[in-house]
N, C-alpha and C. Protein backbone atom coordinates (compact mmCIF):
# COMPACT_ATOMS: atom_id res chain seq x y z
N UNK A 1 103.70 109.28 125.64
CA UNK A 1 104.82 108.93 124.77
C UNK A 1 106.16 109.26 125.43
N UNK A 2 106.18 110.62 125.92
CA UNK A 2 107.51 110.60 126.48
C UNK A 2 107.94 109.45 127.58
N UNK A 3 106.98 109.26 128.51
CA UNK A 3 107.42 107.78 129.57
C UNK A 3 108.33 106.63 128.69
N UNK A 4 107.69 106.05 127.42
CA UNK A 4 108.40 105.55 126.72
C UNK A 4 109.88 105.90 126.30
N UNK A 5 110.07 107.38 125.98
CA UNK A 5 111.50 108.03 125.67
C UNK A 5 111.87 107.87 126.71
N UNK A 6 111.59 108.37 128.02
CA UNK A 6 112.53 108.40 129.48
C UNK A 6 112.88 106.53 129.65
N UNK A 7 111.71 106.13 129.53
CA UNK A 7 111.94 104.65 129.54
C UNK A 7 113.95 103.86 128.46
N UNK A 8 113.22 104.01 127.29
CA UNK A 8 114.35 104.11 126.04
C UNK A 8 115.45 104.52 126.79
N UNK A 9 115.92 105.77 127.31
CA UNK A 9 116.87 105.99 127.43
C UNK A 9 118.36 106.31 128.41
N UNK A 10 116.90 105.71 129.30
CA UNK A 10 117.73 105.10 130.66
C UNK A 10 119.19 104.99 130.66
N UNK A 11 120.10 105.20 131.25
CA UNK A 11 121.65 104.69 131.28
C UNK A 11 121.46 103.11 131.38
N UNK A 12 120.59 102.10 132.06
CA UNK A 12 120.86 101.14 132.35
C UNK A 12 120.25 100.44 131.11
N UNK A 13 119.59 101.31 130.18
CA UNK A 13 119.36 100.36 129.12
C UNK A 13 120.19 100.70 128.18
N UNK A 14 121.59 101.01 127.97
CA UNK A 14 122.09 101.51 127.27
C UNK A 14 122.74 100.10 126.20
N UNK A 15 122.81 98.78 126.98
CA UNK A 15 122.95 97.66 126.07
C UNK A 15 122.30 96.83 125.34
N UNK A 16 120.89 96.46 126.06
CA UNK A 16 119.58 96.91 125.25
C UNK A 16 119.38 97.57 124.07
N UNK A 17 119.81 98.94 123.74
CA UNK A 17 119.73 99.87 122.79
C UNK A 17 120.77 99.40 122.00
N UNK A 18 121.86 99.19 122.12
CA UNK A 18 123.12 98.86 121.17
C UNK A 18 122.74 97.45 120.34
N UNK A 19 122.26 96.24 121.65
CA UNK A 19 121.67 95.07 121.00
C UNK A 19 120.84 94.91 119.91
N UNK A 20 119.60 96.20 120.22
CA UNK A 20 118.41 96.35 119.37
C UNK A 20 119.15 97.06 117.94
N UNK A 21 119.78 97.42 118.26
CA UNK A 21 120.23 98.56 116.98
C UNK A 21 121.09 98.05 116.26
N UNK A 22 121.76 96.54 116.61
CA UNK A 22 122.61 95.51 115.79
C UNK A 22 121.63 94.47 114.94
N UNK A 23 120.86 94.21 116.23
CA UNK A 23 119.86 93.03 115.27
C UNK A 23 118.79 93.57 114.25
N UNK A 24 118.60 95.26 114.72
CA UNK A 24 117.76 95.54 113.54
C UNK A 24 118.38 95.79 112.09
N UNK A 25 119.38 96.29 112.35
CA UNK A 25 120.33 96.62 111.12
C UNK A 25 120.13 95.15 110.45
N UNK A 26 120.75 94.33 111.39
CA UNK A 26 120.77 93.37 110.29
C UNK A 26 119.59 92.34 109.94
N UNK A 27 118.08 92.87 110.55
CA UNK A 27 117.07 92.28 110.39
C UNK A 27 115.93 93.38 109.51
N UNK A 28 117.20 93.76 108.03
CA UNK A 28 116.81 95.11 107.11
C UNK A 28 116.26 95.98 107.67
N UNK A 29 116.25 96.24 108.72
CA UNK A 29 115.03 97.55 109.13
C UNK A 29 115.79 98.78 108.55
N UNK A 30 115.27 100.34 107.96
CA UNK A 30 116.31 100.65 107.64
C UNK A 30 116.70 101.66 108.59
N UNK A 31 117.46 102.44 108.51
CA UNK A 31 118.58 103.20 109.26
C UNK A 31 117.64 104.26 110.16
N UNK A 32 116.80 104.92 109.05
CA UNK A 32 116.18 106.30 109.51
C UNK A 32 115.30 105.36 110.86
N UNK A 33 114.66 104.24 110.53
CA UNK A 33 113.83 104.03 111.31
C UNK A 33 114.30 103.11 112.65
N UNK A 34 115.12 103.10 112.85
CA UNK A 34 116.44 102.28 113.94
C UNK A 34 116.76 103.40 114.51
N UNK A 35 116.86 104.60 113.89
CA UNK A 35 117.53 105.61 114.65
C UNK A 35 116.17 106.79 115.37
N UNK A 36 115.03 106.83 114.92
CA UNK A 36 113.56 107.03 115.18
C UNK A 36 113.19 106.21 116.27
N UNK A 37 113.30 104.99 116.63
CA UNK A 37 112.56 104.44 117.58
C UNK A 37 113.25 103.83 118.58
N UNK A 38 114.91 103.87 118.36
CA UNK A 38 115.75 104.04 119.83
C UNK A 38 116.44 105.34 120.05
N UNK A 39 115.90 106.07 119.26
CA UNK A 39 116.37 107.58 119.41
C UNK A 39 117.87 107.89 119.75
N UNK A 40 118.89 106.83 118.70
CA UNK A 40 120.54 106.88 118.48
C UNK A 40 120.44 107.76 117.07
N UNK A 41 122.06 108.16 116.71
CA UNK A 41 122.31 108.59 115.35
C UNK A 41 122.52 107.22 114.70
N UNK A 42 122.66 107.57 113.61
CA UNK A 42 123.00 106.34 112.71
C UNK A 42 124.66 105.83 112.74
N UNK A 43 125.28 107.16 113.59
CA UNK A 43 126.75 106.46 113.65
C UNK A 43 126.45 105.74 114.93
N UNK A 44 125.69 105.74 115.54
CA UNK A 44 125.70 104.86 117.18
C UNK A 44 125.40 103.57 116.43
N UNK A 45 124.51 103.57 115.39
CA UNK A 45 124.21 102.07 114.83
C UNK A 45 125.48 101.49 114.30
N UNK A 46 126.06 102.56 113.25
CA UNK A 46 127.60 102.05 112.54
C UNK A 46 128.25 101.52 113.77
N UNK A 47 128.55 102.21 114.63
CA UNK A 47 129.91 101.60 115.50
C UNK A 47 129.57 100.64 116.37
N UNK A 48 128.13 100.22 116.67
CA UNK A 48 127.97 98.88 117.48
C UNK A 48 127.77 97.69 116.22
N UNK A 49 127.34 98.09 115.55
CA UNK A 49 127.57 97.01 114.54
C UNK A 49 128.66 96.60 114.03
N UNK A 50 129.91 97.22 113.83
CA UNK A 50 131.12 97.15 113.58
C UNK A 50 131.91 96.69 114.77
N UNK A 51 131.18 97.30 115.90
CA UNK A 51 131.69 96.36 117.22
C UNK A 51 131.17 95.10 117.55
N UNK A 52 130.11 95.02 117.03
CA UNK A 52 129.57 93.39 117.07
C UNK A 52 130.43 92.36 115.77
N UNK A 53 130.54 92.96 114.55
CA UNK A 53 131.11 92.30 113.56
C UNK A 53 132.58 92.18 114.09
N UNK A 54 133.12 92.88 114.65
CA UNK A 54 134.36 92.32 114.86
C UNK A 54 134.91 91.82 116.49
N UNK A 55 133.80 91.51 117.22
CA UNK A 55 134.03 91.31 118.47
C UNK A 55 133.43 90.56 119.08
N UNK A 56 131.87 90.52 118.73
CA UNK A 56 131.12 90.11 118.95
C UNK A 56 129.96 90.23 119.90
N UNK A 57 129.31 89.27 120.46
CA UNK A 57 128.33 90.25 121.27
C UNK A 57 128.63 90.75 122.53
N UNK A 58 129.28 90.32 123.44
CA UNK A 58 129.91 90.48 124.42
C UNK A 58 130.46 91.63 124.55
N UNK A 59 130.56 92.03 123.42
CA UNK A 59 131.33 93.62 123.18
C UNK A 59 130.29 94.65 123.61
N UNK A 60 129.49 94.10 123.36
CA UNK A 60 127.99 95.12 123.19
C UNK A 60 127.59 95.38 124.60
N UNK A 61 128.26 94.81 125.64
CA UNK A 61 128.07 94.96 127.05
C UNK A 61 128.60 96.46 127.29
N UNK A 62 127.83 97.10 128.62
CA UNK A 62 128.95 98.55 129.28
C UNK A 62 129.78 97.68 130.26
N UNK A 63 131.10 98.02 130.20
CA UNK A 63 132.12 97.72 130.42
C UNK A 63 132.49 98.57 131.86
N UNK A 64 131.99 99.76 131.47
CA UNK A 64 132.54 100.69 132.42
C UNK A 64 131.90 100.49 134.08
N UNK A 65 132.45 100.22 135.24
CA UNK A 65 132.22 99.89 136.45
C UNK A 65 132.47 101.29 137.46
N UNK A 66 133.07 102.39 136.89
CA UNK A 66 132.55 103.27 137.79
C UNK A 66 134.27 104.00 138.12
N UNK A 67 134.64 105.24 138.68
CA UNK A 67 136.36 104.94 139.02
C UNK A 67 136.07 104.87 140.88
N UNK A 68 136.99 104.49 141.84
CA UNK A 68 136.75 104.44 142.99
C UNK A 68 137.18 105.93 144.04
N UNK A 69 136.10 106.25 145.01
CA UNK A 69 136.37 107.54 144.95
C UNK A 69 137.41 107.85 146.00
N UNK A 70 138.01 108.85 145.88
CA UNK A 70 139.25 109.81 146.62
C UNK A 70 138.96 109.47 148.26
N UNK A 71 137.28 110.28 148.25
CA UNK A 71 136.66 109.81 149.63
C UNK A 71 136.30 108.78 150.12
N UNK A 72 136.78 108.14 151.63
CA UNK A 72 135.76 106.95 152.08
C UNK A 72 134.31 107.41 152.33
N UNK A 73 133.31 106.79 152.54
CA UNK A 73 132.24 106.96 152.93
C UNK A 73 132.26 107.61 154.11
N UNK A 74 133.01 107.33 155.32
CA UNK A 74 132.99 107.66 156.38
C UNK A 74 133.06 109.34 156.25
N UNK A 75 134.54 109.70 155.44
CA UNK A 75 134.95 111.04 154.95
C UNK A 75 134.21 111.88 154.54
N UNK A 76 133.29 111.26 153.65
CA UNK A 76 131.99 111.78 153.10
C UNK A 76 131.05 112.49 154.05
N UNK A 77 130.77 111.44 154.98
CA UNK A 77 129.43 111.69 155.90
C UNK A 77 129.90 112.82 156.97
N UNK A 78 131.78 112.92 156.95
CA UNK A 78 131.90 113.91 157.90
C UNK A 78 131.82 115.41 156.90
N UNK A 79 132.42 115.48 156.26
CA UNK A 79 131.80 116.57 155.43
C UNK A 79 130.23 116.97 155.08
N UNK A 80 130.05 116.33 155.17
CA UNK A 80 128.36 116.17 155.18
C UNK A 80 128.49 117.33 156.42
N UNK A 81 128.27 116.41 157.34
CA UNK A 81 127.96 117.04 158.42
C UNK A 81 128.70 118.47 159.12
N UNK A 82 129.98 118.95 158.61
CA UNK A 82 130.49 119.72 158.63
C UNK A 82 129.32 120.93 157.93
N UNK A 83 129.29 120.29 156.83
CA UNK A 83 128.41 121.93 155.37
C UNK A 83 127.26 121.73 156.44
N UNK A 84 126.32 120.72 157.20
CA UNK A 84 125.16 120.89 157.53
C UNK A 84 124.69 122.11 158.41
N UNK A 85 125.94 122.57 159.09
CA UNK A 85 125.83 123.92 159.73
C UNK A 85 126.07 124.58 159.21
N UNK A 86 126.43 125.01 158.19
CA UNK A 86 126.87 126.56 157.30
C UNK A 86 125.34 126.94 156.85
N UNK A 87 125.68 128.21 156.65
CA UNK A 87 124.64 128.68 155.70
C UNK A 87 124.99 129.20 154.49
N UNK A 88 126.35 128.81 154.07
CA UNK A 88 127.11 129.02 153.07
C UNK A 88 128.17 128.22 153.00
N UNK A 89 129.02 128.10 151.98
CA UNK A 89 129.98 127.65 152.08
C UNK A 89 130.94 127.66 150.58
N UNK A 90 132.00 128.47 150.37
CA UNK A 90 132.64 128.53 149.02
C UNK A 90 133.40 127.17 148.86
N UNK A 91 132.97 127.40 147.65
CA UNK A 91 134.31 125.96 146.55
C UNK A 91 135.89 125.50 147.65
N UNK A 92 136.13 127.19 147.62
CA UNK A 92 137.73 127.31 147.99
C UNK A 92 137.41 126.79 149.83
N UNK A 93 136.62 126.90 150.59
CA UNK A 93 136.58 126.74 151.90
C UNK A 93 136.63 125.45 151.73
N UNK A 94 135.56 125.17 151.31
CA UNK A 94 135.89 123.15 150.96
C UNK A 94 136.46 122.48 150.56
N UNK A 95 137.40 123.16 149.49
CA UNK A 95 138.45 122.71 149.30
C UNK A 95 139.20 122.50 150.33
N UNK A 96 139.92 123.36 150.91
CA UNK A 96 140.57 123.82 152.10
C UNK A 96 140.22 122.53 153.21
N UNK A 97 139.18 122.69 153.42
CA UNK A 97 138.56 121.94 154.64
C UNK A 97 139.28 120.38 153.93
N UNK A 98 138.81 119.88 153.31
CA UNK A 98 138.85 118.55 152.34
C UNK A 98 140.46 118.23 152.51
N UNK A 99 141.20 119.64 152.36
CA UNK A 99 143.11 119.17 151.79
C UNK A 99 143.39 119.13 153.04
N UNK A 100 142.49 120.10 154.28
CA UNK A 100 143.58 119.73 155.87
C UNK A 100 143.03 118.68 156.11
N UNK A 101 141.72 118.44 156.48
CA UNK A 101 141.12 117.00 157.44
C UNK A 101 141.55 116.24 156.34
N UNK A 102 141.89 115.88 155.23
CA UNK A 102 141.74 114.51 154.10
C UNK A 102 142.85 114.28 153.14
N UNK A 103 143.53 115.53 153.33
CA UNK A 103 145.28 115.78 152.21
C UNK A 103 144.18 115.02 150.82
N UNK A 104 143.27 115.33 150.26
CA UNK A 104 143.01 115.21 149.25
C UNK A 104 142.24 116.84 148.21
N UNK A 105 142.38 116.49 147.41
CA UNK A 105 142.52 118.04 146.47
C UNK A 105 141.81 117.21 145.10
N UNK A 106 140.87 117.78 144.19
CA UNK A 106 140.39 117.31 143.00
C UNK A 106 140.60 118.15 142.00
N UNK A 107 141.10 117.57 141.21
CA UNK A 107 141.36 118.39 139.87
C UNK A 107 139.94 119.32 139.12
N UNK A 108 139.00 118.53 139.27
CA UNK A 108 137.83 119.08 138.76
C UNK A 108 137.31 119.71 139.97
N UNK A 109 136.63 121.26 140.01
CA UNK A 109 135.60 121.74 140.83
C UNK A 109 133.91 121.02 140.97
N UNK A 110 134.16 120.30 140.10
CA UNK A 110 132.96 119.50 139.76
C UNK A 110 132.48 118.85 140.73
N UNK A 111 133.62 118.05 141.56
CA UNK A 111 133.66 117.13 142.89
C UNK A 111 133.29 117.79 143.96
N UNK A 112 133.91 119.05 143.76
CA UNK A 112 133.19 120.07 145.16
C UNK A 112 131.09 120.51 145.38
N UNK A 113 131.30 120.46 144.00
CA UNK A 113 129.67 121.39 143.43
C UNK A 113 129.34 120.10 144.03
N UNK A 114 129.34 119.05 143.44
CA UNK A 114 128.44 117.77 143.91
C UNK A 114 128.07 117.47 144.97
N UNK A 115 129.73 117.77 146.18
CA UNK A 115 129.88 117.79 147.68
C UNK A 115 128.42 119.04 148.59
N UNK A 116 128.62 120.30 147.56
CA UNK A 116 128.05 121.05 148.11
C UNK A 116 126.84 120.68 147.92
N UNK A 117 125.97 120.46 146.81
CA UNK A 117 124.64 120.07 146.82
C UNK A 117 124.48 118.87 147.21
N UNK A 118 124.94 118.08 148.02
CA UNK A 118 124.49 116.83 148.29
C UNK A 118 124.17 117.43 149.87
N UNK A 119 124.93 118.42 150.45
CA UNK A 119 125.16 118.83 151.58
C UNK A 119 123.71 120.05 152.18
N UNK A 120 123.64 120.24 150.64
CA UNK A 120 122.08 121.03 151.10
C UNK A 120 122.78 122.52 150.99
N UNK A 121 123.57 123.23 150.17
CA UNK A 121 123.93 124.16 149.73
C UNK A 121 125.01 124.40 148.37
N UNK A 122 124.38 125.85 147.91
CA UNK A 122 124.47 126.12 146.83
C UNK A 122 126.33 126.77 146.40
N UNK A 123 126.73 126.58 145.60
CA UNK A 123 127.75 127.60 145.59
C UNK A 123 128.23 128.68 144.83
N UNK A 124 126.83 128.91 145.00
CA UNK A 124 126.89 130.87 144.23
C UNK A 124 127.13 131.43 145.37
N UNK A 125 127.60 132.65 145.10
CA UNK A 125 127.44 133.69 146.27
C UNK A 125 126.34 134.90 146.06
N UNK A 126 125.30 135.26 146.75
CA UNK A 126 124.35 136.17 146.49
C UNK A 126 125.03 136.98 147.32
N UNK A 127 124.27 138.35 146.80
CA UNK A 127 124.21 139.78 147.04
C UNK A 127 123.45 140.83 147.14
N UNK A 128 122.93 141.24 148.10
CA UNK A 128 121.07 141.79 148.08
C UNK A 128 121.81 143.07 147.30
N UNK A 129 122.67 143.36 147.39
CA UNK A 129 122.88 145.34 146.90
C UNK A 129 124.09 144.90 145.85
N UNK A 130 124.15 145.57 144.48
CA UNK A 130 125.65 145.36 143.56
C UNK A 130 126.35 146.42 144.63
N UNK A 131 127.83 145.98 144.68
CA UNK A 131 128.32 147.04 145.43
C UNK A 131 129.45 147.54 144.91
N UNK A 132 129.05 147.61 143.57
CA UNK A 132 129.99 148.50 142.73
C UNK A 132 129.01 150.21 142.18
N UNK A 133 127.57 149.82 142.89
CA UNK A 133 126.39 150.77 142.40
C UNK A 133 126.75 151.95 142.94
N UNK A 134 126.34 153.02 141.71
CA UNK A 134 127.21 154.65 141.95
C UNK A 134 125.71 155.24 141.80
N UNK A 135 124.82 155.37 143.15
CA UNK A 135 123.50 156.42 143.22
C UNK A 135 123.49 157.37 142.13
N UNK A 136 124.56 158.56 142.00
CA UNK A 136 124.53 159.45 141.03
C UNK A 136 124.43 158.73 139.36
N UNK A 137 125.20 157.73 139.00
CA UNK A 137 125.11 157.37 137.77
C UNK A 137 124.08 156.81 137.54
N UNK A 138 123.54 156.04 138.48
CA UNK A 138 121.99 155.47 138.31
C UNK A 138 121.19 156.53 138.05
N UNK A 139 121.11 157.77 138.59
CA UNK A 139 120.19 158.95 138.60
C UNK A 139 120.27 159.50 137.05
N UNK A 140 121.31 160.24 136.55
CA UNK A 140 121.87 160.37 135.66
C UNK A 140 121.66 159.02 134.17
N UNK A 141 121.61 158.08 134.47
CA UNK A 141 121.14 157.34 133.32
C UNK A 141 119.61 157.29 133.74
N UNK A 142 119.17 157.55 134.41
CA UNK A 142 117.53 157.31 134.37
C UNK A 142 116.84 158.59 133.85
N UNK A 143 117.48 159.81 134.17
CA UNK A 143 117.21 161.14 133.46
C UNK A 143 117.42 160.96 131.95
N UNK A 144 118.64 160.39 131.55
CA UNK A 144 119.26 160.16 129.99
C UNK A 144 117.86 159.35 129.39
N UNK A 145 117.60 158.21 130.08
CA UNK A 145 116.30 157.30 129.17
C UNK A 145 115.04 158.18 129.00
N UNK A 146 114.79 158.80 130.38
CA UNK A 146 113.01 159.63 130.08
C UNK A 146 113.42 160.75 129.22
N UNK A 147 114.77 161.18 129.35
CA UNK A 147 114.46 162.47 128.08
C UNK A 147 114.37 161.86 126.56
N UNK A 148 115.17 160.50 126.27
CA UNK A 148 115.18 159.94 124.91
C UNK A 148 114.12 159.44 125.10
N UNK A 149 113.14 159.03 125.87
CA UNK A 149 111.72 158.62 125.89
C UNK A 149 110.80 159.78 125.54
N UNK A 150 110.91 160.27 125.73
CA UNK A 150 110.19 161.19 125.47
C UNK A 150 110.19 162.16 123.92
N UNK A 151 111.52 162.34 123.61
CA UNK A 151 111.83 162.53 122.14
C UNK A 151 111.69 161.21 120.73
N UNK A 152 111.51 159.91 121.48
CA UNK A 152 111.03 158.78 120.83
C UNK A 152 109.74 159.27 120.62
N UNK A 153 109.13 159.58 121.71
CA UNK A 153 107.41 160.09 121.47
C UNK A 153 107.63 160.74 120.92
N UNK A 154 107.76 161.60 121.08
CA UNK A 154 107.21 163.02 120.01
C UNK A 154 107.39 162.76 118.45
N UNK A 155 108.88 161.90 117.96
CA UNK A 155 108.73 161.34 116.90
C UNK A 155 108.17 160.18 116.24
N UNK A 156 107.06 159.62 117.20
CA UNK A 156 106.78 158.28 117.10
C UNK A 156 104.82 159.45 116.72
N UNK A 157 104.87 160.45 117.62
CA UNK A 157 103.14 161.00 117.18
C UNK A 157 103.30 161.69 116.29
N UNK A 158 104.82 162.53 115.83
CA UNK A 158 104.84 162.90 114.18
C UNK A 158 104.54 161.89 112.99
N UNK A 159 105.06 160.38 113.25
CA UNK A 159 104.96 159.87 112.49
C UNK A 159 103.67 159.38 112.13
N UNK A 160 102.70 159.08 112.91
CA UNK A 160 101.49 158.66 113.34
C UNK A 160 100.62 159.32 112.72
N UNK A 161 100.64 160.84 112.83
CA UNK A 161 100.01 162.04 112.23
C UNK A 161 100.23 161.99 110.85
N UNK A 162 101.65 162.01 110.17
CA UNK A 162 101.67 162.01 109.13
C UNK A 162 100.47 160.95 108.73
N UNK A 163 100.99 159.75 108.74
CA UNK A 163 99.96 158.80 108.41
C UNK A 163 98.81 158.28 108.59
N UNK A 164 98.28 159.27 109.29
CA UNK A 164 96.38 159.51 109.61
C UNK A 164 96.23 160.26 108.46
N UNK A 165 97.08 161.46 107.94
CA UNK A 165 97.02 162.34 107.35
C UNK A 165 96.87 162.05 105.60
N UNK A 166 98.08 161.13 105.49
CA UNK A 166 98.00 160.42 104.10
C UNK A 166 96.64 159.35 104.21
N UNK A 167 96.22 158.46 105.37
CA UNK A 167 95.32 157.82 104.97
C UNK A 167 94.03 158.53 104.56
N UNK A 168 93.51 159.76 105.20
CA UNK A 168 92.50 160.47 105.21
C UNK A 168 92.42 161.12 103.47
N UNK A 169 93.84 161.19 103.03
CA UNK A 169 93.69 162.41 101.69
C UNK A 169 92.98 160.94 100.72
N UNK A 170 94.25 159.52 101.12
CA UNK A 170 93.35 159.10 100.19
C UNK A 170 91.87 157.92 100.49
């Protein structure tokens, strides 16, 4: 069943779905079940139907063609190949790299993340050790837990006892 949902909800069937969800409306099917078996809300049905009633079908097309990007292809493939030797590489370096070789800059970090994973790296920064870690305070809270561990017990087998004790009287 899910193949069918992944199927359904494809981006490229997204006019398909608007089509189906105009002609069923108006071929009585009712709402709950239009919105059940192309898996839209019922306002996705309202507003293509209202876009078909006043526009017509043509309306019901995606319109949207894409925006054209900052980078040429060429630009692309050299960045590419730039990250392919790192074994790291921050947001801000690529940025950097991007504004000298390309005088281009993106408002969204979004464009970078994409750059970086297309490139075959991540842009977290790992850290095998925190290096804000204070040995003594670690020591010191690990003493603090086994002594309250241990006073949890002792009140956890008082309580226990009691209630062996009441079950036994009665």
């Amino acid at each position: 069943m899910s193949n069918l949902e992944e199927i359904i909800n494809l981006p490229e069937n997204l006019e398909v779905k608007r089509v189906l969800a105009v002609k069923m409306f108006f071929s009585d099917f009712k709402m709950d079940d239009i919105c059940k078996l192309l898996n839209v809300s019922d306002s996705f049905v309202s507003k293509w139907k209202i876009v078909y009633e006043n526009e017509g079908a043509s309306a019901l097309k995606v319109n949207y063609q894409g925006g054209t990007g900052f980078l040429t292809e060429q630009q692309r493939i050299q960045i590419l190949l730039h990250l392919k030797d790192k074994p790291y590489c921050s947001v801000e370096e690529l940025r950097d790299y991007i504004e000298d070789h390309f005088g281009i800059v993106y408002q969204s970090k979004q464009s970078y993340y994409d750059l970086l994973k297309a490139g075959g790296l991540s842009w977290h920064q790992t850290q095998a050790v925190n290096p804000k870690r204070d040995e003594g305070q670690v020591l010191r809270k690990r003493e603090e837990i086994k002594k309250n561990w241990r006073r949890v017990r002792r009140k956890l087998y008082r309580v226990k006892s009691l209630f062996l004790l009441k079950m036994s009287v009665t």
